[in-house]
Protein backbone atom coordinates (compact mmCIF):
# COMPACT_ATOMS: atom_id res chain seq x y z
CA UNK A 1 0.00 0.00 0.00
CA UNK A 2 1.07 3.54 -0.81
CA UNK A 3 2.10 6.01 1.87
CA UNK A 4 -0.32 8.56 0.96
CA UNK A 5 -3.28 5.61 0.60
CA UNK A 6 -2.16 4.69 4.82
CA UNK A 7 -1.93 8.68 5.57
CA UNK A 8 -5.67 9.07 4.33
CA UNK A 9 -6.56 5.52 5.86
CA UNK A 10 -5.35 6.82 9.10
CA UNK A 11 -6.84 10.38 8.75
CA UNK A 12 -10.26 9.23 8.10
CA UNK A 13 -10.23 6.31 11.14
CA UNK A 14 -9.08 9.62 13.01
CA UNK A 15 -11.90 11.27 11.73
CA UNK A 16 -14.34 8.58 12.21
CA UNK A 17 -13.32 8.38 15.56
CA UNK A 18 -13.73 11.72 16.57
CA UNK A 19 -17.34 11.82 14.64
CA UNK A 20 -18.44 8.41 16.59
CA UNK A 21 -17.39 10.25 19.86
CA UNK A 22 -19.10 13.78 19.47
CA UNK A 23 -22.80 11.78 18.24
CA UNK A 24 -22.57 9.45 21.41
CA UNK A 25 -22.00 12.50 23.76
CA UNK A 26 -24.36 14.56 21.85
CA UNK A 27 -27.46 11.53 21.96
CA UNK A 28 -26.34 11.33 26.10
CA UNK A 29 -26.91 14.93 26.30
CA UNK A 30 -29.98 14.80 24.87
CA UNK A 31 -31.32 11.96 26.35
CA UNK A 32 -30.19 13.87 30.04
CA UNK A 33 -32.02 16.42 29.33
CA UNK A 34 -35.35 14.87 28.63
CA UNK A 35 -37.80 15.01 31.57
CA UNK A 36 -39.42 11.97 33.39
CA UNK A 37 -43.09 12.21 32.42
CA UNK A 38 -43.78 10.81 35.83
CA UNK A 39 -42.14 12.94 38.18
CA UNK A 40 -43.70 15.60 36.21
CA UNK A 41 -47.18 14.82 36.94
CA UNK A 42 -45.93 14.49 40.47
CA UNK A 43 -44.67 18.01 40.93
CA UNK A 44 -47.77 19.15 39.47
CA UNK A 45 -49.92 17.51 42.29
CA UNK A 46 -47.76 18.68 45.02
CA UNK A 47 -47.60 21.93 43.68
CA UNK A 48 -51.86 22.68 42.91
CA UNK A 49 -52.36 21.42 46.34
CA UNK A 50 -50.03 23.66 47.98
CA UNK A 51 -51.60 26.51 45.68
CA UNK A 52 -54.63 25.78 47.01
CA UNK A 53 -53.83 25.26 50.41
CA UNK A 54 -51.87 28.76 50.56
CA UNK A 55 -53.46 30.70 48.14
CA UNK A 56 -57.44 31.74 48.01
CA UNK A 57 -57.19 33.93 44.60
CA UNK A 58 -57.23 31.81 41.37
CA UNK A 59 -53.43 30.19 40.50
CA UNK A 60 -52.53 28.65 37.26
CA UNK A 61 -49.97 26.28 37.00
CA UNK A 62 -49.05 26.36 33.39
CA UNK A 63 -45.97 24.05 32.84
CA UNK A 64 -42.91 22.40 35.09
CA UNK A 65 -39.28 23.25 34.67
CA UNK A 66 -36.78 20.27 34.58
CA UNK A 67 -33.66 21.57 36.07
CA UNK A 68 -31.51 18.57 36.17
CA UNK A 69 -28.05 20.82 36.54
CA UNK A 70 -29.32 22.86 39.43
CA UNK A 71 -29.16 26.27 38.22
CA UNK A 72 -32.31 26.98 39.75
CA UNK A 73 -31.93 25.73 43.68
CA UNK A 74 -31.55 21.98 44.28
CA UNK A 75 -32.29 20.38 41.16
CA UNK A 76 -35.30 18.32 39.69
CA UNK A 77 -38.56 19.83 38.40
CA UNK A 78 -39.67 23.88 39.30
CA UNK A 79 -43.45 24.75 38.95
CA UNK A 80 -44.08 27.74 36.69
């Protein structure tokens, strides 16, 4: 085999590599980032019973924040 056919061989294995590693840490990111449908509805309960436990005015929960990195207190799923 020809020196420049084993430079290119090797370049696009390098390449290949490198491609194979950023889509597996891009699908992980992803897939961290997707909320559990479950503990969803759960924060939802707790939170329109403390609403209406605390609050007498009308209160509209209107969607649930995942924060699984913990910019936003402690982590897990925020009310809003």
């Amino acid at each position: 085999m020809s020196k420049t056919k084993k430079i290119l061989l090797t370049l696009l294995g390098v390449f290949s590599f490198i491609l194979v590693g950023v889509v597996i840490l891009l699908f992980s990111f992803t897939q961290s980032m997707k909320a559990d449908p479950d503990e969803e509805k759960k924060i939802r309960d707790q939170a329109e019973r403390y609403l209406e436990e605390t609050f007498d005015e009308g209160t509209e929960i209107y969607d649930a924040l995942y924060d699984n990195m913990g910019n936003r207190g402690n982590g897990g799923y925020i009310p809003i």
